[in-house]
PDB file of N, CA and C in Angstrom:
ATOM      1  N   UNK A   1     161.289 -56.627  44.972  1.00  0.00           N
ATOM      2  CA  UNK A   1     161.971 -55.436  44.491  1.00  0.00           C
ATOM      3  C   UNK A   1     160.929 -54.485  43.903  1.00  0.00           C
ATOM      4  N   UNK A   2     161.182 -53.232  44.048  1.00  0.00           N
ATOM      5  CA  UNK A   2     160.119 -52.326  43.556  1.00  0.00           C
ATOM      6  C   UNK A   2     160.759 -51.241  42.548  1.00  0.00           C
ATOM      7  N   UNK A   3     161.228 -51.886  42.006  1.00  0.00           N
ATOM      8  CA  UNK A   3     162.480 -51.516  41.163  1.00  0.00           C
ATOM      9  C   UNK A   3     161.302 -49.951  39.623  1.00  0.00           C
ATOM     10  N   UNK A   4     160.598 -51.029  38.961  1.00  0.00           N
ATOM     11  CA  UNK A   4     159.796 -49.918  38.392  1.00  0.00           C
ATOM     12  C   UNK A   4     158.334 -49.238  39.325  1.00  0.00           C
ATOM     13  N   UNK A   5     158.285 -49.535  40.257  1.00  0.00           N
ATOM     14  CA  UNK A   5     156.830 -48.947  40.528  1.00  0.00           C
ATOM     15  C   UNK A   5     157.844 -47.327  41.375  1.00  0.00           C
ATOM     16  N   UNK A   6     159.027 -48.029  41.563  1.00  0.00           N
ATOM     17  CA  UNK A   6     159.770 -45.877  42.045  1.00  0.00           C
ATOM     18  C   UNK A   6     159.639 -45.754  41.018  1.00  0.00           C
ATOM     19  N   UNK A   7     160.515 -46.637  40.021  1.00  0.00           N
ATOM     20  CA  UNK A   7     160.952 -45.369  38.763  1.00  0.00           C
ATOM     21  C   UNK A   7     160.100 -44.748  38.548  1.00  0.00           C
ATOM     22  N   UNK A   8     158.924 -45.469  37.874  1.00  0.00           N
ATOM     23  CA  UNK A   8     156.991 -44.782  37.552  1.00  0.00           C
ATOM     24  C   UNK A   8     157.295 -43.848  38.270  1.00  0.00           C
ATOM     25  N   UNK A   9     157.113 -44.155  39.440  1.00  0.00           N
ATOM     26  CA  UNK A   9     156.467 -42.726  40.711  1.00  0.00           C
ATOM     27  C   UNK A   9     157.793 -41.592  40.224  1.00  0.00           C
ATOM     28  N   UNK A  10     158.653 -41.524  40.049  1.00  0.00           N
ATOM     29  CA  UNK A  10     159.549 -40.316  40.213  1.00  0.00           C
ATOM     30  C   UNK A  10     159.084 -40.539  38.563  1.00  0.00           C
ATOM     31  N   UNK A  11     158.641 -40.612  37.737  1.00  0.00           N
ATOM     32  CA  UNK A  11     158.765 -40.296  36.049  1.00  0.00           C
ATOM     33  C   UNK A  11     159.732 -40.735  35.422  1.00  0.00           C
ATOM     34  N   UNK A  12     160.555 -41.679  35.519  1.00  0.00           N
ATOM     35  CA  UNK A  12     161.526 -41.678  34.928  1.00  0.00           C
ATOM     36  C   UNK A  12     161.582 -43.144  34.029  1.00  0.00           C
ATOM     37  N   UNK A  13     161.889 -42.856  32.415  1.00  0.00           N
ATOM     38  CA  UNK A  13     161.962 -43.665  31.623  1.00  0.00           C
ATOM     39  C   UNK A  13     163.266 -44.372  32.007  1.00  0.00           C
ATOM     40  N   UNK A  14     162.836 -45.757  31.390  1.00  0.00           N
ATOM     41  CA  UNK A  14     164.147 -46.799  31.687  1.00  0.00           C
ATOM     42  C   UNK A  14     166.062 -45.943  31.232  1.00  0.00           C
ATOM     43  N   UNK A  15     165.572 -45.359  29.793  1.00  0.00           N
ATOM     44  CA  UNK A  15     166.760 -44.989  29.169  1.00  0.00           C
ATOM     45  C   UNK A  15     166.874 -43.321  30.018  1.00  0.00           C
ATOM     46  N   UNK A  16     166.300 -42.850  31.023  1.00  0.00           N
ATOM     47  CA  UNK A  16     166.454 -41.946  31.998  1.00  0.00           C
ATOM     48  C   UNK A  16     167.350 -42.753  33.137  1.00  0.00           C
ATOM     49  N   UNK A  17     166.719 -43.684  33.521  1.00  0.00           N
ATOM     50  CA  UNK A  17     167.123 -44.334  34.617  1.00  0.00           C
ATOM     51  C   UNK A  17     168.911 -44.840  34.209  1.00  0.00           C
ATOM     52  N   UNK A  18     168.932 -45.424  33.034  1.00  0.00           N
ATOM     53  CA  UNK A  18     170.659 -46.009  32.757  1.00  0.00           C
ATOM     54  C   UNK A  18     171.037 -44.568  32.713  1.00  0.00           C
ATOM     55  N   UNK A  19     170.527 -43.555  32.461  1.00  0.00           N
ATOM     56  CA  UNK A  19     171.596 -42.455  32.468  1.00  0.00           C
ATOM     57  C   UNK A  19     172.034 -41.920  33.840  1.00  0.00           C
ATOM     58  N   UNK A  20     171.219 -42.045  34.837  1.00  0.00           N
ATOM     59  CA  UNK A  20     171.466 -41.417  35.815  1.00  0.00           C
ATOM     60  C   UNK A  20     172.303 -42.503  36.935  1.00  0.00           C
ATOM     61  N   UNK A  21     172.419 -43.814  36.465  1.00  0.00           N
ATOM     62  CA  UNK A  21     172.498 -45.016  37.348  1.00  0.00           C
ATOM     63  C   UNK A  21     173.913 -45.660  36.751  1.00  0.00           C
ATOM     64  N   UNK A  22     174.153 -45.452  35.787  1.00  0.00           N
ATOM     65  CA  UNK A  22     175.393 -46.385  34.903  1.00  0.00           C
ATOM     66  C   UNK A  22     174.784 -47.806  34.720  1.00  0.00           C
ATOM     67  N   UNK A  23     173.580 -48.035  34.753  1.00  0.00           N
ATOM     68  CA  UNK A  23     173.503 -49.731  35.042  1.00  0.00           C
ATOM     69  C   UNK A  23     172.707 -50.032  33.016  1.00  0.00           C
ATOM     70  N   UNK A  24     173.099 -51.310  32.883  1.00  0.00           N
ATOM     71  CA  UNK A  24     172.755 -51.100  31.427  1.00  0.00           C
ATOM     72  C   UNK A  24     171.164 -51.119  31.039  1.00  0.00           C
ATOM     73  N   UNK A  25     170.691 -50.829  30.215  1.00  0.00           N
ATOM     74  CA  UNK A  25     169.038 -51.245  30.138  1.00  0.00           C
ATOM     75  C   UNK A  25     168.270 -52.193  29.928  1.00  0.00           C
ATOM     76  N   UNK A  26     169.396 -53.480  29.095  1.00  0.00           N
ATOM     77  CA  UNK A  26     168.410 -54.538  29.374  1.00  0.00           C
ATOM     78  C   UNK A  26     168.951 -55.299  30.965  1.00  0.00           C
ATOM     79  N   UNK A  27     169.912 -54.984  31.993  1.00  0.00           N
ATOM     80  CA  UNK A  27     169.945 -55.431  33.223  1.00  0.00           C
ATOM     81  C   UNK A  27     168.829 -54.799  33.908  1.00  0.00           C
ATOM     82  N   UNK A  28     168.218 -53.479  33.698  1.00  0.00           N
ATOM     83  CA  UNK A  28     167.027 -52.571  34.460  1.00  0.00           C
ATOM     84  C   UNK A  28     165.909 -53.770  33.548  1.00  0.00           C
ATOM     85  N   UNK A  29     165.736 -53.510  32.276  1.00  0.00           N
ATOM     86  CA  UNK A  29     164.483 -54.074  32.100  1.00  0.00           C
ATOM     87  C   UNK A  29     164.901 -56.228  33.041  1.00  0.00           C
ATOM     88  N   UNK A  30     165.680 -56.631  32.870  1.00  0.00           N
ATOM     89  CA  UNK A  30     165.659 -57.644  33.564  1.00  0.00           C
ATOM     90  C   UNK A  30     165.209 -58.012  35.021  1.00  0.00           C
ATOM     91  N   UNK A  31     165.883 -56.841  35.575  1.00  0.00           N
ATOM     92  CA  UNK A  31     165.367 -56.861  37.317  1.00  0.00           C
ATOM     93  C   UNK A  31     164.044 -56.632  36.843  1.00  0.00           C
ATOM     94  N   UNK A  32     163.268 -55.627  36.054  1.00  0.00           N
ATOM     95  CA  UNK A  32     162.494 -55.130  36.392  1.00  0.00           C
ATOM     96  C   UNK A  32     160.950 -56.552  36.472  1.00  0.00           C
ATOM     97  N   UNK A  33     161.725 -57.476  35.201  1.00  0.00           N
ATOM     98  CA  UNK A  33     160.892 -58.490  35.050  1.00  0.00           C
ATOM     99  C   UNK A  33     160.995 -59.420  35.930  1.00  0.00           C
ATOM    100  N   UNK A  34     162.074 -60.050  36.360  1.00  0.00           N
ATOM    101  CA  UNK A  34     162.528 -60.917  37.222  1.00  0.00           C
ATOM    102  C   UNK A  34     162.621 -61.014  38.207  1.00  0.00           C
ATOM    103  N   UNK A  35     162.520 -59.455  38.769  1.00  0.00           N
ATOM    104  CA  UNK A  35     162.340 -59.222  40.216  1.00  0.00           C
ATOM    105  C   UNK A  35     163.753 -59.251  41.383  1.00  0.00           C
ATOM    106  N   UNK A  36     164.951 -59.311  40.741  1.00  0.00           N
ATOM    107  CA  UNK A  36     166.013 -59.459  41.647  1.00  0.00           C
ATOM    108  C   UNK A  36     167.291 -59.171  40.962  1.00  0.00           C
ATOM    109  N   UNK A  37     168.262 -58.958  41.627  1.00  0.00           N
ATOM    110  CA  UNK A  37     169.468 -58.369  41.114  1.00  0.00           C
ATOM    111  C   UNK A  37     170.555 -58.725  41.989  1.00  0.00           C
ATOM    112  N   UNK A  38     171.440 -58.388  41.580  1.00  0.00           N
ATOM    113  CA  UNK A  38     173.130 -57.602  42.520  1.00  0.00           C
ATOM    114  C   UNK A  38     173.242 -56.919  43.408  1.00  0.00           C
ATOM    115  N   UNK A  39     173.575 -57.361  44.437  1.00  0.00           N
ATOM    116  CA  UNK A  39     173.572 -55.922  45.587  1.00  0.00           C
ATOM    117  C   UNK A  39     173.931 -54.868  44.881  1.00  0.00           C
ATOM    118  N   UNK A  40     175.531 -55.047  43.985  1.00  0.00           N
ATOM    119  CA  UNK A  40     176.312 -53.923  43.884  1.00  0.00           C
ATOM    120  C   UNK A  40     175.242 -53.374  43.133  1.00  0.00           C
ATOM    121  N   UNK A  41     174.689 -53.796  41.947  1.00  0.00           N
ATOM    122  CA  UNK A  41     173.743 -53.611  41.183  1.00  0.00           C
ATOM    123  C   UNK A  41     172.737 -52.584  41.553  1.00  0.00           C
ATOM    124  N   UNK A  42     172.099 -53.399  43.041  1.00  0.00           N
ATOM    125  CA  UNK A  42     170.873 -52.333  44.034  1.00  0.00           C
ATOM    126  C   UNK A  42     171.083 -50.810  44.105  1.00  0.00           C
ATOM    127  N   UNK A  43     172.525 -51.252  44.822  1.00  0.00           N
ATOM    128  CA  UNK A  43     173.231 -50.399  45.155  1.00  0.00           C
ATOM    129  C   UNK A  43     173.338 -49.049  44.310  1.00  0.00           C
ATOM    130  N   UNK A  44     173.864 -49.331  43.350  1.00  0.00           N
ATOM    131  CA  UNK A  44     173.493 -48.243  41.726  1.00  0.00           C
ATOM    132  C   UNK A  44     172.132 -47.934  41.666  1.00  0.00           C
ATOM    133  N   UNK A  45     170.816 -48.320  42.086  1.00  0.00           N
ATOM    134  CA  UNK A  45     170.171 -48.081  41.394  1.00  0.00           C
ATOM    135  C   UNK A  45     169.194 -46.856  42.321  1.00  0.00           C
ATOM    136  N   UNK A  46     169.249 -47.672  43.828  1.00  0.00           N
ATOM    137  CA  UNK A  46     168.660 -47.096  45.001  1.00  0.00           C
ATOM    138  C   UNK A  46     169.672 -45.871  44.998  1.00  0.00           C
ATOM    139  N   UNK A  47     170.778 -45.542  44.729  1.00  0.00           N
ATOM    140  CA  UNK A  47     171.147 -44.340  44.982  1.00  0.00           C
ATOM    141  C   UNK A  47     170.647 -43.530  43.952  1.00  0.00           C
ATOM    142  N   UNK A  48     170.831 -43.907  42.807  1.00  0.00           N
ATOM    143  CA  UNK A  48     170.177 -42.904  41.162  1.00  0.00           C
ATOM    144  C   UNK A  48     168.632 -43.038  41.702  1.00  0.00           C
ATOM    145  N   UNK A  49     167.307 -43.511  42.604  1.00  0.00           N
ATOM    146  CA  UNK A  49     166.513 -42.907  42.947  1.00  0.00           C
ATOM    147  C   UNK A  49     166.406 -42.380  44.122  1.00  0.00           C
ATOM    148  N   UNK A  50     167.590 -42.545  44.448  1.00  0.00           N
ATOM    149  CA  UNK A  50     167.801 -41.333  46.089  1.00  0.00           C
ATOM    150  C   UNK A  50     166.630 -42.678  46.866  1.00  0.00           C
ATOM    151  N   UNK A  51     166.526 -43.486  47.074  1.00  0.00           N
ATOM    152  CA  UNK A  51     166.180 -44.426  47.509  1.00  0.00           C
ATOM    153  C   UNK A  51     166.846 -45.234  48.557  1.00  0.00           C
ATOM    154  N   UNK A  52     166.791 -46.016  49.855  1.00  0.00           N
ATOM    155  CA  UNK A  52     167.394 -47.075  50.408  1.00  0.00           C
ATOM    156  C   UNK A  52     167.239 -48.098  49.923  1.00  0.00           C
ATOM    157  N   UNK A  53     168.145 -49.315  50.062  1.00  0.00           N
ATOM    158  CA  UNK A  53     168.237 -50.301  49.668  1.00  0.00           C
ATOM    159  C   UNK A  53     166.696 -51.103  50.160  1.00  0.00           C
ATOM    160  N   UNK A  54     166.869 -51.032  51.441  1.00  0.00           N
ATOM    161  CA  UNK A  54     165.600 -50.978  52.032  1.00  0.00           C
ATOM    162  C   UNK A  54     164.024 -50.865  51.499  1.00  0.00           C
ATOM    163  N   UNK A  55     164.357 -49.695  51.042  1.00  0.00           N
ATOM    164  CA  UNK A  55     162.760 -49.538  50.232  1.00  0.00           C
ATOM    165  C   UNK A  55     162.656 -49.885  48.502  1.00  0.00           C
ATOM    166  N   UNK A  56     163.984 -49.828  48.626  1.00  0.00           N
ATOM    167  CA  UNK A  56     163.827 -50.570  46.868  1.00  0.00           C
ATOM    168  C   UNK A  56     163.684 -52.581  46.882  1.00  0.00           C
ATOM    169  N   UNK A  57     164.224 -52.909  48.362  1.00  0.00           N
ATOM    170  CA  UNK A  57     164.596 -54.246  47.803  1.00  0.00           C
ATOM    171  C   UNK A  57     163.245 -55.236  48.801  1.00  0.00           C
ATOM    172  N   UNK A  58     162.629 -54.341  49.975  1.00  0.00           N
ATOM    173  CA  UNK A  58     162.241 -55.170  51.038  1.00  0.00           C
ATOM    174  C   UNK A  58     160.731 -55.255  50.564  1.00  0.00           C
ATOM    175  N   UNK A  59     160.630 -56.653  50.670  1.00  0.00           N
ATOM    176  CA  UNK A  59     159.142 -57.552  50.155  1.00  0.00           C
ATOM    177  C   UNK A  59     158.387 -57.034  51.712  1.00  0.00           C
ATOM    178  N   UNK A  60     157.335 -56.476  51.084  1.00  0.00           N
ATOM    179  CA  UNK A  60     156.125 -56.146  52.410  1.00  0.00           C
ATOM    180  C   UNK A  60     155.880 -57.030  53.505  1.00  0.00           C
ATOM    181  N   UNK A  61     155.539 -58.419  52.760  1.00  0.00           N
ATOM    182  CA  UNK A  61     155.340 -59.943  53.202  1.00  0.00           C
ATOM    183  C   UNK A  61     156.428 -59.783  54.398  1.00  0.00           C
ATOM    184  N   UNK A  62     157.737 -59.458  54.559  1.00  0.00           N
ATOM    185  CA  UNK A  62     158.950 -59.952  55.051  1.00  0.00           C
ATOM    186  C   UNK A  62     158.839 -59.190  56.676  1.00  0.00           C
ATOM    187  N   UNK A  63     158.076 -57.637  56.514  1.00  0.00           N
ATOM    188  CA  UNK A  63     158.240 -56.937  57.364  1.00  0.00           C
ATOM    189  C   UNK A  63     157.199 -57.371  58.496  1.00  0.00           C
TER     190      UNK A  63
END
């Protein structure tokens, strides 16, 4: 998951990110550590960075 290296790239602080996403902040800081989530979850998050699921969720290794 590349969950903070978008956020970084677009600027956006975690408590930016729950605002624009509905998702709570310690579930963002969790993926962000843990590396995995909820689809529905993804789903929220890749759209609040105008992102595909795709490029938020797919391990390089995989492709």
């Amino acid at each position: 998951m590349h969950l903070k290296e978008i956020r970084t790239q677009r600027g956006l602080s975690v408590p930016q990110l729950v605002e624009l996403s509905g998702v709570p902040r310690r579930t963002i800081q969790d993926i962000e550590k843990n590396n995995n989530c909820k689809v529905d979850t993804a789903i929220l998050l890749a759209d609040a960075l105008g992102v595909t699921l795709d490029e938020l969720c797919r391990d390089e290794a995989a492709e």
